[in-house]
PDB file of N, CA and C in Angstrom:
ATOM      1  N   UNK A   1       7.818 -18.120  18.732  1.00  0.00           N
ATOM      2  CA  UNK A   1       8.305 -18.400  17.397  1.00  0.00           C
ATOM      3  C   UNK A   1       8.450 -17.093  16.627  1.00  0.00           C
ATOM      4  N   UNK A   2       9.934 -16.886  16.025  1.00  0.00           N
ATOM      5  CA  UNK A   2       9.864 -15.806  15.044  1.00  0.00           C
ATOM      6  C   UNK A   2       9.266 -15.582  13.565  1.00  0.00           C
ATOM      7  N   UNK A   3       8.676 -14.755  13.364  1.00  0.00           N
ATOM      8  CA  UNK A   3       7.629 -14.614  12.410  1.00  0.00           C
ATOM      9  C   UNK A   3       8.634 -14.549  11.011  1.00  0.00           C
ATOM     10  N   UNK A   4       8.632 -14.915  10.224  1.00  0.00           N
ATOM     11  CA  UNK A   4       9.603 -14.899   8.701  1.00  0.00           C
ATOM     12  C   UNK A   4       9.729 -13.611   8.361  1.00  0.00           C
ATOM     13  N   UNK A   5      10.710 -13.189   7.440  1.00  0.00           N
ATOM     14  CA  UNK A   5      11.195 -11.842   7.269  1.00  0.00           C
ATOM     15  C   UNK A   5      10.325 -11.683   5.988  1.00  0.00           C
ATOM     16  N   UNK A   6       9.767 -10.429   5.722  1.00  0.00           N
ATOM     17  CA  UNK A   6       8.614 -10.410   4.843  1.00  0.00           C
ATOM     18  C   UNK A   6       9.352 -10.317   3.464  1.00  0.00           C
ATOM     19  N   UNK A   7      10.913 -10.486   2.975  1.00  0.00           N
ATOM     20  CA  UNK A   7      11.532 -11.141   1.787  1.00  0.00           C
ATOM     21  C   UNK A   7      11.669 -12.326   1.584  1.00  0.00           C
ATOM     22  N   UNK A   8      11.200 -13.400   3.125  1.00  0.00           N
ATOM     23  CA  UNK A   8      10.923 -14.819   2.619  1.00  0.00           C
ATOM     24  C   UNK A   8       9.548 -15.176   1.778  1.00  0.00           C
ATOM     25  N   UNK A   9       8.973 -14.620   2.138  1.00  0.00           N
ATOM     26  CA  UNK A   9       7.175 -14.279   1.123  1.00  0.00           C
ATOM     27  C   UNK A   9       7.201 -13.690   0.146  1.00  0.00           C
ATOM     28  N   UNK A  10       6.913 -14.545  -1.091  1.00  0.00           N
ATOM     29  CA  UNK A  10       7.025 -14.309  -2.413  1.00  0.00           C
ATOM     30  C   UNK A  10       6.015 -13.164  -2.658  1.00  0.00           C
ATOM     31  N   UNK A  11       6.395 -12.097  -3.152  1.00  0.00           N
ATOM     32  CA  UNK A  11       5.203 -10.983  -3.243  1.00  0.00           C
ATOM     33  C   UNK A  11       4.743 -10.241  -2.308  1.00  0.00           C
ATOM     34  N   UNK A  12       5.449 -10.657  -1.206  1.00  0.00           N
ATOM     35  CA  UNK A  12       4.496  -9.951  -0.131  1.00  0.00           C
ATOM     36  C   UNK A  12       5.775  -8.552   0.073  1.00  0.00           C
ATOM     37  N   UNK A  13       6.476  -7.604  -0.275  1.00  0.00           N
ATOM     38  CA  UNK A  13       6.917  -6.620   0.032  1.00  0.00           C
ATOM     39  C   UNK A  13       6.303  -6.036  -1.244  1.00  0.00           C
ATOM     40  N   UNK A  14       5.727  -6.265  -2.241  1.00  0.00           N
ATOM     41  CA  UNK A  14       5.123  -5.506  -3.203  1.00  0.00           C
ATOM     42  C   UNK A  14       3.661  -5.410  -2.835  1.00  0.00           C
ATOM     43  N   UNK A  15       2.917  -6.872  -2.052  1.00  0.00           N
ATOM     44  CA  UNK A  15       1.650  -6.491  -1.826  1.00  0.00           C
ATOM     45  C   UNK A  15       1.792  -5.269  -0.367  1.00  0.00           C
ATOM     46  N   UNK A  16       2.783  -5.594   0.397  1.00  0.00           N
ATOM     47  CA  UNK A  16       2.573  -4.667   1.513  1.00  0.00           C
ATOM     48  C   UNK A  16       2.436  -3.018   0.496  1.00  0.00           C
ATOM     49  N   UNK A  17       3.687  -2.790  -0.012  1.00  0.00           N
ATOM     50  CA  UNK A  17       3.430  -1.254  -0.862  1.00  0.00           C
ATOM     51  C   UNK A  17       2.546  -1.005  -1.855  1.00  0.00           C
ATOM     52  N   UNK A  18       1.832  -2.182  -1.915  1.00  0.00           N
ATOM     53  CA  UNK A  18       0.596  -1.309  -3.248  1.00  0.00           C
ATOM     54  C   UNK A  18      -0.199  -1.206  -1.540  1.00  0.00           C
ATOM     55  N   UNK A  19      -0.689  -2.013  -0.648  1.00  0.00           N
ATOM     56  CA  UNK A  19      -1.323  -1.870   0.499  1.00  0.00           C
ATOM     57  C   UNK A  19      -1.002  -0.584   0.730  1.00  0.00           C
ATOM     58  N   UNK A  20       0.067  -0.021   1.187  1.00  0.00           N
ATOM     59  CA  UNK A  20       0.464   1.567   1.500  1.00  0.00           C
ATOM     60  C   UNK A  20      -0.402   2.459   0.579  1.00  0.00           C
ATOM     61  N   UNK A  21       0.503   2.282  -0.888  1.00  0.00           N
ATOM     62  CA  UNK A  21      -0.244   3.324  -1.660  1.00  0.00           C
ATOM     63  C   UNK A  21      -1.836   3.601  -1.724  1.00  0.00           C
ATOM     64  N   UNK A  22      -2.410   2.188  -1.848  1.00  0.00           N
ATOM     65  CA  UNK A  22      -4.116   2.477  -1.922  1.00  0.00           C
ATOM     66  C   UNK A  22      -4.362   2.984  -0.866  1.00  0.00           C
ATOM     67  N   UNK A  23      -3.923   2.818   0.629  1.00  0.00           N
ATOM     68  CA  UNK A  23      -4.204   3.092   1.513  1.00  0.00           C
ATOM     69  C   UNK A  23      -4.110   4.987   1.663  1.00  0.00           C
ATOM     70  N   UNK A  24      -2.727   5.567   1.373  1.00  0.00           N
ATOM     71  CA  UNK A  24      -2.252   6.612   0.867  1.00  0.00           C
ATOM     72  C   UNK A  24      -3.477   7.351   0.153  1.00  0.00           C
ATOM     73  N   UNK A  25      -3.560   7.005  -1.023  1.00  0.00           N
ATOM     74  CA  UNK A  25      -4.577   7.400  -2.074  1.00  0.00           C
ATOM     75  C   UNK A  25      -5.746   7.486  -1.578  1.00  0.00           C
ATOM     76  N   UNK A  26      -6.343   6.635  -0.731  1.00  0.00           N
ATOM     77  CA  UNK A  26      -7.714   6.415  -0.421  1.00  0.00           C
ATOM     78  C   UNK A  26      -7.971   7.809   1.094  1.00  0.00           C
ATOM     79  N   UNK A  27      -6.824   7.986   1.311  1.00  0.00           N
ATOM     80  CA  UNK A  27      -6.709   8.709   2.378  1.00  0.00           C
ATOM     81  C   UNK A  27      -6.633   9.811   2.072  1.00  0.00           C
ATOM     82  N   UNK A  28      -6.009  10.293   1.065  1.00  0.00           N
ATOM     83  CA  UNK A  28      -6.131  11.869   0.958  1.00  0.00           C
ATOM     84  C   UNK A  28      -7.165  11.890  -0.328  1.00  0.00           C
ATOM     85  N   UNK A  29      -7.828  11.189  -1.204  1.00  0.00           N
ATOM     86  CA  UNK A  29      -9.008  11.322  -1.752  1.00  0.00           C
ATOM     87  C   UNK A  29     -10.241  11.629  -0.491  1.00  0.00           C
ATOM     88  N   UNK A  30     -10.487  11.129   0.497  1.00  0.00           N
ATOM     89  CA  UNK A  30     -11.124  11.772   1.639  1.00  0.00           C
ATOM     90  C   UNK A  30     -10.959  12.837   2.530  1.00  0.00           C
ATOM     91  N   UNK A  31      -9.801  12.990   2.364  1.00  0.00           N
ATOM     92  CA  UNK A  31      -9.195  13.869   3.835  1.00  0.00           C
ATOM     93  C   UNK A  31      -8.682  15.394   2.686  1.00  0.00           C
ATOM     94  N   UNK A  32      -7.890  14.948   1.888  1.00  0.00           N
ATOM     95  CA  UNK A  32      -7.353  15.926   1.270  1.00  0.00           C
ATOM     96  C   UNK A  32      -5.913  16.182   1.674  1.00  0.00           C
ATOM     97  N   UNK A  33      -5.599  15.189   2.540  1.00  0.00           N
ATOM     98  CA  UNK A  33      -3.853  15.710   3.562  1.00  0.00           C
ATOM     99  C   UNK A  33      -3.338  14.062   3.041  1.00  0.00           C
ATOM    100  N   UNK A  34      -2.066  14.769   3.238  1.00  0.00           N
ATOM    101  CA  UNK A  34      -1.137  13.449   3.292  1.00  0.00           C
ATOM    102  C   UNK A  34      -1.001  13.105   4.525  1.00  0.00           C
ATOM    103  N   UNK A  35      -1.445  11.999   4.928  1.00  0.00           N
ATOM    104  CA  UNK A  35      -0.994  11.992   6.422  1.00  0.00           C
ATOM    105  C   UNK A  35      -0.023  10.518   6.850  1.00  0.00           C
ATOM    106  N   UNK A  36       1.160  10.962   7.006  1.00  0.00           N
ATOM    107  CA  UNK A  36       1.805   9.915   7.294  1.00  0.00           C
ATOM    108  C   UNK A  36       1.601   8.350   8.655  1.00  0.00           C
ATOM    109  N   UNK A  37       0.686   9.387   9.270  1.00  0.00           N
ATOM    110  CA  UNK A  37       0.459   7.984  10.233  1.00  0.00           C
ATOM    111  C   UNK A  37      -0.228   7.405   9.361  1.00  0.00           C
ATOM    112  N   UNK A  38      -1.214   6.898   8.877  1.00  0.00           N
ATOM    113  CA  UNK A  38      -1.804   6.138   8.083  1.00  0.00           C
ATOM    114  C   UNK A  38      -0.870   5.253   7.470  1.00  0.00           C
ATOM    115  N   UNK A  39      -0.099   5.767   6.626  1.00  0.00           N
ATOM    116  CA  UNK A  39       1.268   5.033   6.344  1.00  0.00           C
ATOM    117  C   UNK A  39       2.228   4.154   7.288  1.00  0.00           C
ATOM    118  N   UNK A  40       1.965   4.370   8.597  1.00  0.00           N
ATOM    119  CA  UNK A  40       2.770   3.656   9.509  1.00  0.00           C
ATOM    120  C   UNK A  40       1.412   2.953  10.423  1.00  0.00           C
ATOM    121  N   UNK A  41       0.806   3.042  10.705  1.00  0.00           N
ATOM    122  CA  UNK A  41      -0.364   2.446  11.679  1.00  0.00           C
ATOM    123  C   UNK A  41      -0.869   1.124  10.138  1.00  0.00           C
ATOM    124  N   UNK A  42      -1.240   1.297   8.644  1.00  0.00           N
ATOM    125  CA  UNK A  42      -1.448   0.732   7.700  1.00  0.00           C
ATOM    126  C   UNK A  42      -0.356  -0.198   7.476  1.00  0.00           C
ATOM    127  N   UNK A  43       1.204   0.177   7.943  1.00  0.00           N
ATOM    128  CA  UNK A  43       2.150  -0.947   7.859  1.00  0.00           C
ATOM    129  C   UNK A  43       2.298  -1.991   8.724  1.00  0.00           C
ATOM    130  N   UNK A  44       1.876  -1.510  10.077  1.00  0.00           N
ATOM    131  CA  UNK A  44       1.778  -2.427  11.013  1.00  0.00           C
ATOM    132  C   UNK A  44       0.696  -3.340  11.141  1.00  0.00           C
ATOM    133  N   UNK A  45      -0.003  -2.815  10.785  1.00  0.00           N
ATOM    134  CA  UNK A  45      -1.709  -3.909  10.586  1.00  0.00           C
ATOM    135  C   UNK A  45      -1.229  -4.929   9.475  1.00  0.00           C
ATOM    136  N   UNK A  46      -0.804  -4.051   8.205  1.00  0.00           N
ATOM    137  CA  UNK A  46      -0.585  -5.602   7.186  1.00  0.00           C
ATOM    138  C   UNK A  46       0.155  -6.345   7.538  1.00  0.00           C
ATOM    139  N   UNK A  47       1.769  -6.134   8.369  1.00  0.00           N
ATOM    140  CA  UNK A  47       2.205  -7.339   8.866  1.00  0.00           C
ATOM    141  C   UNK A  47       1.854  -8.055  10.086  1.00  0.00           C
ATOM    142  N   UNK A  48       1.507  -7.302  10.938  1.00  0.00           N
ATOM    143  CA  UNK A  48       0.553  -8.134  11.367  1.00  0.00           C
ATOM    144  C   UNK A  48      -0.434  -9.282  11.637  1.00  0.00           C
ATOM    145  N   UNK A  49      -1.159  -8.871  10.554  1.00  0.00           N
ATOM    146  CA  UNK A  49      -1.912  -9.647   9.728  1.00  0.00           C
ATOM    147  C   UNK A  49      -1.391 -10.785   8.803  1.00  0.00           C
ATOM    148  N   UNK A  50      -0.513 -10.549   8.380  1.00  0.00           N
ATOM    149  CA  UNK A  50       0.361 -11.011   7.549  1.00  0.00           C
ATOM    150  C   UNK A  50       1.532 -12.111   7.718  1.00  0.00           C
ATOM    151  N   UNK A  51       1.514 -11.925   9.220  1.00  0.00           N
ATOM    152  CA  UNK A  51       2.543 -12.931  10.005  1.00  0.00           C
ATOM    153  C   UNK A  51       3.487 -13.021   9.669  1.00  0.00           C
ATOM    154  N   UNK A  52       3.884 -11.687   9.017  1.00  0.00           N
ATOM    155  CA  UNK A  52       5.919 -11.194   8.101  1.00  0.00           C
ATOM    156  C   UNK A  52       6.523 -10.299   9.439  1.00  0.00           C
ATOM    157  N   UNK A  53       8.032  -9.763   9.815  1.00  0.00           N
ATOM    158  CA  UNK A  53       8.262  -8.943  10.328  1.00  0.00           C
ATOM    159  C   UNK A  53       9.169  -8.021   9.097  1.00  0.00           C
ATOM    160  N   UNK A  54       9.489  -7.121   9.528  1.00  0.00           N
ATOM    161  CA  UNK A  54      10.424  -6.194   8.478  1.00  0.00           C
ATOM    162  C   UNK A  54      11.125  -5.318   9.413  1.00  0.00           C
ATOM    163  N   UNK A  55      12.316  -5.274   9.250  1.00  0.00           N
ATOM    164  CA  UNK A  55      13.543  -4.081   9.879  1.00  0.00           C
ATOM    165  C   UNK A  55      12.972  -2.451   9.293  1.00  0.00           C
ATOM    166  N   UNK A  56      12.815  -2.043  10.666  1.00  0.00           N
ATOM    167  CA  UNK A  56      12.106  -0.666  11.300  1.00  0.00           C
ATOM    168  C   UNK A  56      12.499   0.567  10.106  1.00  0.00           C
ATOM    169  N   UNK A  57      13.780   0.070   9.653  1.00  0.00           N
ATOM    170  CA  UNK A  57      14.680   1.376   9.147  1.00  0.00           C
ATOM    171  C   UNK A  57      13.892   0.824   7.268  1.00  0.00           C
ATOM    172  N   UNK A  58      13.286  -0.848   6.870  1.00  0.00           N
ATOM    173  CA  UNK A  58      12.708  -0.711   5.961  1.00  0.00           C
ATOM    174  C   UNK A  58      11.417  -0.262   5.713  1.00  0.00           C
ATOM    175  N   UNK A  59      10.969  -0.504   6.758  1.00  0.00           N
ATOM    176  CA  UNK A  59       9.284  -0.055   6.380  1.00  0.00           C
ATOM    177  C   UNK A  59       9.408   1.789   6.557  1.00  0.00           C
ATOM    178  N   UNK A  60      10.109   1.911   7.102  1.00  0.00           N
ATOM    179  CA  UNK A  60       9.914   3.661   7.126  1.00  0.00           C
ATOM    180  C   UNK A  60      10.118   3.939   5.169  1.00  0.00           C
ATOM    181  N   UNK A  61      11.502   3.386   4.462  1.00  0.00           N
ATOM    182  CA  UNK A  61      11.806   3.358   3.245  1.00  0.00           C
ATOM    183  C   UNK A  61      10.523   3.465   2.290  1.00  0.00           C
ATOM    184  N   UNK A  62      10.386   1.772   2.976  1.00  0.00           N
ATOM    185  CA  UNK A  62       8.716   1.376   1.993  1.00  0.00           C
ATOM    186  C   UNK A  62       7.977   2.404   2.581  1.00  0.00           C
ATOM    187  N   UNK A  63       7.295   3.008   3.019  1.00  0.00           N
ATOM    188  CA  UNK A  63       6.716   4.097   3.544  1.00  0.00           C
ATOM    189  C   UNK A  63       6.494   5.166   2.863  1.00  0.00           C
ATOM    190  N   UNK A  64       8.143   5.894   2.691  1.00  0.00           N
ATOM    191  CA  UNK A  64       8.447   7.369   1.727  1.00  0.00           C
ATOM    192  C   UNK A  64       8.202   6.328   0.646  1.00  0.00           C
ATOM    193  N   UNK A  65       8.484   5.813  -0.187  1.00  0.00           N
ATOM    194  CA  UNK A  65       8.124   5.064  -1.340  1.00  0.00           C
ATOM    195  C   UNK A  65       6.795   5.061  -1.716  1.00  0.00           C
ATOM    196  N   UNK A  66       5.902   4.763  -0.921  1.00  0.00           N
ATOM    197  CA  UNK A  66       4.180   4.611  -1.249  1.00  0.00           C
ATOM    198  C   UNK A  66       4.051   6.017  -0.887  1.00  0.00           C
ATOM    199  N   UNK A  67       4.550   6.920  -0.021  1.00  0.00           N
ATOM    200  CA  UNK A  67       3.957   8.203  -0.030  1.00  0.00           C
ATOM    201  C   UNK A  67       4.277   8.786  -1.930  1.00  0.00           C
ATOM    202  N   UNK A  68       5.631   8.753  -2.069  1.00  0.00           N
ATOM    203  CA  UNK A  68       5.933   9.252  -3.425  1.00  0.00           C
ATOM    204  C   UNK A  68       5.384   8.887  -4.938  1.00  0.00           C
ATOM    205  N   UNK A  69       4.915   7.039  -4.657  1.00  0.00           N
ATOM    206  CA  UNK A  69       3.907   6.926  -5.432  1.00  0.00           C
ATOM    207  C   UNK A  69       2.671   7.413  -5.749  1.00  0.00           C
ATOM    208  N   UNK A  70       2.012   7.361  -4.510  1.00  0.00           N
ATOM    209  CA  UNK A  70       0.837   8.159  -4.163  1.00  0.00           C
ATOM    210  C   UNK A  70       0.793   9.310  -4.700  1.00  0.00           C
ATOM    211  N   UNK A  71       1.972  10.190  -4.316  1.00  0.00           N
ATOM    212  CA  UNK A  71       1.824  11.485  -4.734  1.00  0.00           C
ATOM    213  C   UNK A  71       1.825  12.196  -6.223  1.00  0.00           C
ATOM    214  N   UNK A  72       2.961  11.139  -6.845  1.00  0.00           N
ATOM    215  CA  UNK A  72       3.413  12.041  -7.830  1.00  0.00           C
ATOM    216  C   UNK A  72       3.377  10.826  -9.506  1.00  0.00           C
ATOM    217  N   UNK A  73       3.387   9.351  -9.118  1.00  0.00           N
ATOM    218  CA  UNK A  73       3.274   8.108  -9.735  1.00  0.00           C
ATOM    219  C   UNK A  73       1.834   8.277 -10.558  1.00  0.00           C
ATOM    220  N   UNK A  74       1.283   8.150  -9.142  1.00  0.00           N
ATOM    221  CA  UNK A  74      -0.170   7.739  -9.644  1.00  0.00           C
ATOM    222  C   UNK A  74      -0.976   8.092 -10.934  1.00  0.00           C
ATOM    223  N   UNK A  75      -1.185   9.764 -10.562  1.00  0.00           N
ATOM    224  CA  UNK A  75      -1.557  10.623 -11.838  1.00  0.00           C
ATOM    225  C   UNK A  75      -0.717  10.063 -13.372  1.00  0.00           C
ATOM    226  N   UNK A  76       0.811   9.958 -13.146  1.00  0.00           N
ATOM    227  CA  UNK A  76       1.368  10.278 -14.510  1.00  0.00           C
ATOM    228  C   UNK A  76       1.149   8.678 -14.754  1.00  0.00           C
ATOM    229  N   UNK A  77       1.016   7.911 -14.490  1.00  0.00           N
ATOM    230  CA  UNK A  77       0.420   6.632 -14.664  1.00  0.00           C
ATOM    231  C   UNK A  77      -0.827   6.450 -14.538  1.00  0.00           C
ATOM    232  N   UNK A  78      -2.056   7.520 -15.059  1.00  0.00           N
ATOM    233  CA  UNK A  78      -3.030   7.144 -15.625  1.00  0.00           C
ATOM    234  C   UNK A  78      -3.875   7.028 -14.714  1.00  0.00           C
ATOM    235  N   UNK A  79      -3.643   6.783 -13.174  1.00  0.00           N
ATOM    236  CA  UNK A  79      -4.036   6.049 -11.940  1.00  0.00           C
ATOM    237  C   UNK A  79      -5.130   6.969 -11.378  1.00  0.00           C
ATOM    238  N   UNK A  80      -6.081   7.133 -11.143  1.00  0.00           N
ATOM    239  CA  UNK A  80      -6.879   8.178 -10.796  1.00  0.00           C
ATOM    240  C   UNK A  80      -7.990   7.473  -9.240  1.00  0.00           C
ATOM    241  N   UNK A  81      -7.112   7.762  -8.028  1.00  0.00           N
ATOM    242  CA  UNK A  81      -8.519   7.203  -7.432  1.00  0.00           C
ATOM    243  C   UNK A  81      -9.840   8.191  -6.817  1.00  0.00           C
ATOM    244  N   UNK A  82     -10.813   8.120  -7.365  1.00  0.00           N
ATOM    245  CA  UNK A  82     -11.896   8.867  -6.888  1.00  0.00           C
ATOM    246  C   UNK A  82     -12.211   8.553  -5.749  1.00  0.00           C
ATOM    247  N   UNK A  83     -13.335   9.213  -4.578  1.00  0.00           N
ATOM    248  CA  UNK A  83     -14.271   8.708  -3.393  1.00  0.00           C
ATOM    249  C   UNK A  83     -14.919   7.328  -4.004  1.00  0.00           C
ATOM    250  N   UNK A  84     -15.040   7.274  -5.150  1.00  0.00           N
ATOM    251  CA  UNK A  84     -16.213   6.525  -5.849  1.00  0.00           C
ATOM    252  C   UNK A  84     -15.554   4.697  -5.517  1.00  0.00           C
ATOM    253  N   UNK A  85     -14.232   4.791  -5.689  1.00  0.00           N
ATOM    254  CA  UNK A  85     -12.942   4.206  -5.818  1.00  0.00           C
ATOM    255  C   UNK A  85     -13.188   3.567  -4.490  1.00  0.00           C
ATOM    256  N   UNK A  86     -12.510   4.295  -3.200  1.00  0.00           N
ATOM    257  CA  UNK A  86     -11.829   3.932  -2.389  1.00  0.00           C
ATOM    258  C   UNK A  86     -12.497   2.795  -1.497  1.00  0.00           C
ATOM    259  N   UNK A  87     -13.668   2.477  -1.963  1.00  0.00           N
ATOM    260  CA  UNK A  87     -14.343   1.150  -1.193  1.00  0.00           C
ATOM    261  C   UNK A  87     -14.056  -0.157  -1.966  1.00  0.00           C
ATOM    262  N   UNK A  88     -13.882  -0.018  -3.852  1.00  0.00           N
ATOM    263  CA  UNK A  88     -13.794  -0.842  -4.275  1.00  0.00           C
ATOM    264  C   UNK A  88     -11.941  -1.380  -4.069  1.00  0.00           C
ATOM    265  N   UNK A  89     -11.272  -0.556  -3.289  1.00  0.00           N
ATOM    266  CA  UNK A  89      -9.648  -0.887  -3.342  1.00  0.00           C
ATOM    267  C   UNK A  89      -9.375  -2.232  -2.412  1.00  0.00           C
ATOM    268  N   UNK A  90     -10.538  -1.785  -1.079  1.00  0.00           N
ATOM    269  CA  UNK A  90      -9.873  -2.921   0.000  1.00  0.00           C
ATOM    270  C   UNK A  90     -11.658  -4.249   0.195  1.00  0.00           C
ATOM    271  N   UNK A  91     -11.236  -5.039   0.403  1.00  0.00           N
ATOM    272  CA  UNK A  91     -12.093  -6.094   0.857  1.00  0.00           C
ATOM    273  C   UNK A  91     -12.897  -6.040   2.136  1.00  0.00           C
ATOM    274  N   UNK A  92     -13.520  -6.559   2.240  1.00  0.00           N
ATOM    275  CA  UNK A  92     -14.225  -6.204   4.189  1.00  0.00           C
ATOM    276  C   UNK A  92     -13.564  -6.237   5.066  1.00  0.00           C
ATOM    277  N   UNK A  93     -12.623  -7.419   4.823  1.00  0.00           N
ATOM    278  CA  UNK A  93     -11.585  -7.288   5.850  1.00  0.00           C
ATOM    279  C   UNK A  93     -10.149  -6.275   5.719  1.00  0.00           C
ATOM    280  N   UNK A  94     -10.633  -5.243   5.002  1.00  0.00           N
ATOM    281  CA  UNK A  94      -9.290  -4.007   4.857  1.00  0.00           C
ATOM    282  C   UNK A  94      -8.014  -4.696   4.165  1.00  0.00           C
ATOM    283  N   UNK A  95      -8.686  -5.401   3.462  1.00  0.00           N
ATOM    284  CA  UNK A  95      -6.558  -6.555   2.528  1.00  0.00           C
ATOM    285  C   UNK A  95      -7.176  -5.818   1.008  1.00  0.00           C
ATOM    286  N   UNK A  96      -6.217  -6.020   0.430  1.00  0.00           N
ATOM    287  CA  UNK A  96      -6.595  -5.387  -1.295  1.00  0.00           C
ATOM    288  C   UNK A  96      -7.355  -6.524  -2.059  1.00  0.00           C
ATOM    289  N   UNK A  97      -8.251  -5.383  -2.266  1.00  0.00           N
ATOM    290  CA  UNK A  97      -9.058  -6.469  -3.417  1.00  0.00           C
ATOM    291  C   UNK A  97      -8.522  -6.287  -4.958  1.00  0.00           C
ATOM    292  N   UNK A  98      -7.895  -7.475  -5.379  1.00  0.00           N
ATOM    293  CA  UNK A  98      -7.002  -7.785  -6.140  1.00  0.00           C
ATOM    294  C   UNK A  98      -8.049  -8.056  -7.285  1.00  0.00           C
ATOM    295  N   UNK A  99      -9.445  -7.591  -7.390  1.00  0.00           N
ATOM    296  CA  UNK A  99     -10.309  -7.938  -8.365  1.00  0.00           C
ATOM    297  C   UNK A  99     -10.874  -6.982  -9.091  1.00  0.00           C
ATOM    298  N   UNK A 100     -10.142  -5.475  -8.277  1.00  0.00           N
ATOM    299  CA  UNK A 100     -10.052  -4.129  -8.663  1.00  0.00           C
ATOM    300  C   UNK A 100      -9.513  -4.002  -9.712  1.00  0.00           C
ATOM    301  N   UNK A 101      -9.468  -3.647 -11.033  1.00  0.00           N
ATOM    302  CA  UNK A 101      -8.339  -2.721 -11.978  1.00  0.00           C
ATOM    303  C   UNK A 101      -7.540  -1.796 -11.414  1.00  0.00           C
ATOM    304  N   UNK A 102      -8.239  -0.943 -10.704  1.00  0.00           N
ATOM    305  CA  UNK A 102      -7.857   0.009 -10.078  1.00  0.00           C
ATOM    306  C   UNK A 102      -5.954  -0.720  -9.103  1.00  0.00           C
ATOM    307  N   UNK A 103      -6.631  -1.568  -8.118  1.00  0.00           N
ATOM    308  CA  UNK A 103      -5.643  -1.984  -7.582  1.00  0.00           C
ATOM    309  C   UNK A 103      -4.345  -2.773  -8.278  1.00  0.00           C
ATOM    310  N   UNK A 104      -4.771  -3.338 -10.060  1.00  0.00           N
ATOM    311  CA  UNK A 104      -4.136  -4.430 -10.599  1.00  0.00           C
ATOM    312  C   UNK A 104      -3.197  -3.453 -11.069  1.00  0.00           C
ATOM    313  N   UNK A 105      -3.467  -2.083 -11.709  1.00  0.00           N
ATOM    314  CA  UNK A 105      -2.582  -1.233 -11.932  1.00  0.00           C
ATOM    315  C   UNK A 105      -2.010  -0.801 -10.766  1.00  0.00           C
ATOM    316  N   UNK A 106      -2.671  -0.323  -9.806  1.00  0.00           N
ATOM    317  CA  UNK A 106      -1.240   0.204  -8.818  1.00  0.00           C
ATOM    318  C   UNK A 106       0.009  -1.099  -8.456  1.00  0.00           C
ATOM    319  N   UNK A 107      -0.656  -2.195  -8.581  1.00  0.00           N
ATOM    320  CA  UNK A 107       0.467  -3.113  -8.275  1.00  0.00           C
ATOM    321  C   UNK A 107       1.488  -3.518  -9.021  1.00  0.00           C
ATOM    322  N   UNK A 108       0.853  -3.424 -10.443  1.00  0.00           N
ATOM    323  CA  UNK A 108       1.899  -2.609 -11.350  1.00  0.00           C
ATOM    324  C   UNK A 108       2.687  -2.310 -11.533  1.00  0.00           C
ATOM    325  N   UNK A 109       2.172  -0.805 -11.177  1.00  0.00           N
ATOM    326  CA  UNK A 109       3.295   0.082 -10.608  1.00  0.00           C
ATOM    327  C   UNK A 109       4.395  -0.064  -9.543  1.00  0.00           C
ATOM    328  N   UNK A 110       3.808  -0.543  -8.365  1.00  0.00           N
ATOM    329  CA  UNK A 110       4.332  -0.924  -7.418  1.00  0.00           C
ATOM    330  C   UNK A 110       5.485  -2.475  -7.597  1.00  0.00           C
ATOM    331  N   UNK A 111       5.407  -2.906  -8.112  1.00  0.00           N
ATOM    332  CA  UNK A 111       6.496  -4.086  -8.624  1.00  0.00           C
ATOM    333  C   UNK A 111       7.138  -3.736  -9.819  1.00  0.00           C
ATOM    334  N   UNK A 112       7.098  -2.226 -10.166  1.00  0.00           N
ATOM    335  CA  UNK A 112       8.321  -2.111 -11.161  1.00  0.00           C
ATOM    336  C   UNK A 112       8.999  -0.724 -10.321  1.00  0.00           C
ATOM    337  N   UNK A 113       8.457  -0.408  -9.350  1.00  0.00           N
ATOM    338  CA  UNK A 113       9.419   0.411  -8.270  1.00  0.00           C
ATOM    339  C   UNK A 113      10.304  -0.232  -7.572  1.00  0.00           C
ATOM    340  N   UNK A 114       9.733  -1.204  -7.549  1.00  0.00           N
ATOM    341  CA  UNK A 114      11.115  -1.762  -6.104  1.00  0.00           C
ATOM    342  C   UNK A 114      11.700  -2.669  -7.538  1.00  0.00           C
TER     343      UNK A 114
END
C-alpha cells in the first residue's frame, strides 16, 4: 500500500520543518557545525514515522529551508535555543513536544515560511 503524500496531512509539511529546524538548532547548539546529514537522516525518520512520503527533489527544498531558518530566522525572531533547551524541544520518543514555547514559536515561524 502507498503511503499518502505528506500534502494530504493537514499540517504535517509544517510539522515535518519545524521537526528539521529544532532538530537543526538542537544540533549545532551541541556540536557547533551545521551539519546537513542530520537534516536528511531527521527527514527520513519523521516520515517514516509519520507514514507520509514526499518527492526527493522536496525534502532536499524543505531541508535548505530549515537549514536557513535555523541559521539566520531564528535569532532575528527572538528564538534562542540553549543546551538547556534542546531536551525540552523533542519528547522521548524524538517527535516535537508541542508543549514547549520554545517549539510553539518555531512553528510559528515555520508556517509563515512556507
Amino acid at each position: 500500500m502507498d503511503k499518502p503524500d505528506i500534502d494530504e496531512v493537514p499540517g504535517a509539511r509544517a510539522d515535518l520543518l519545524c521537526f528539521l529546524v529544532a532538530t537543526v538548532a538542537a544540533s549545532h547548539t551541541l556540536t557547533r557545525e551545521w551539519r546537513i546529514d542530520h537534516v536528511v537522516e531527521s527527514s527520513r525518520l519523521w516520515l517514516a514515522r509519520s507514514g507520509v512520503s514526499m518527492h526527493w527533489l522536496n525534502r532536499v527544498l524543505l531541508g535548505q529551508l530549515a537549514m536557513k531558518i535555523a541559521k539566520r530566522e531564528l535569532k532575528a525572531a527572538g528564538i534562542a535555543v540553549r543546551q538547556s533547551d534542546v531536551q525540552v524541544l523533542f519528547t522521548g520518543e524524538m517527535k516535537l513536544n508541542h508543549a514547549s514555547s520554545v517549539v510553539q514559536k518555531m512553528m510559528k515561524l515555520c508556517k509563515q515560511s512556507l
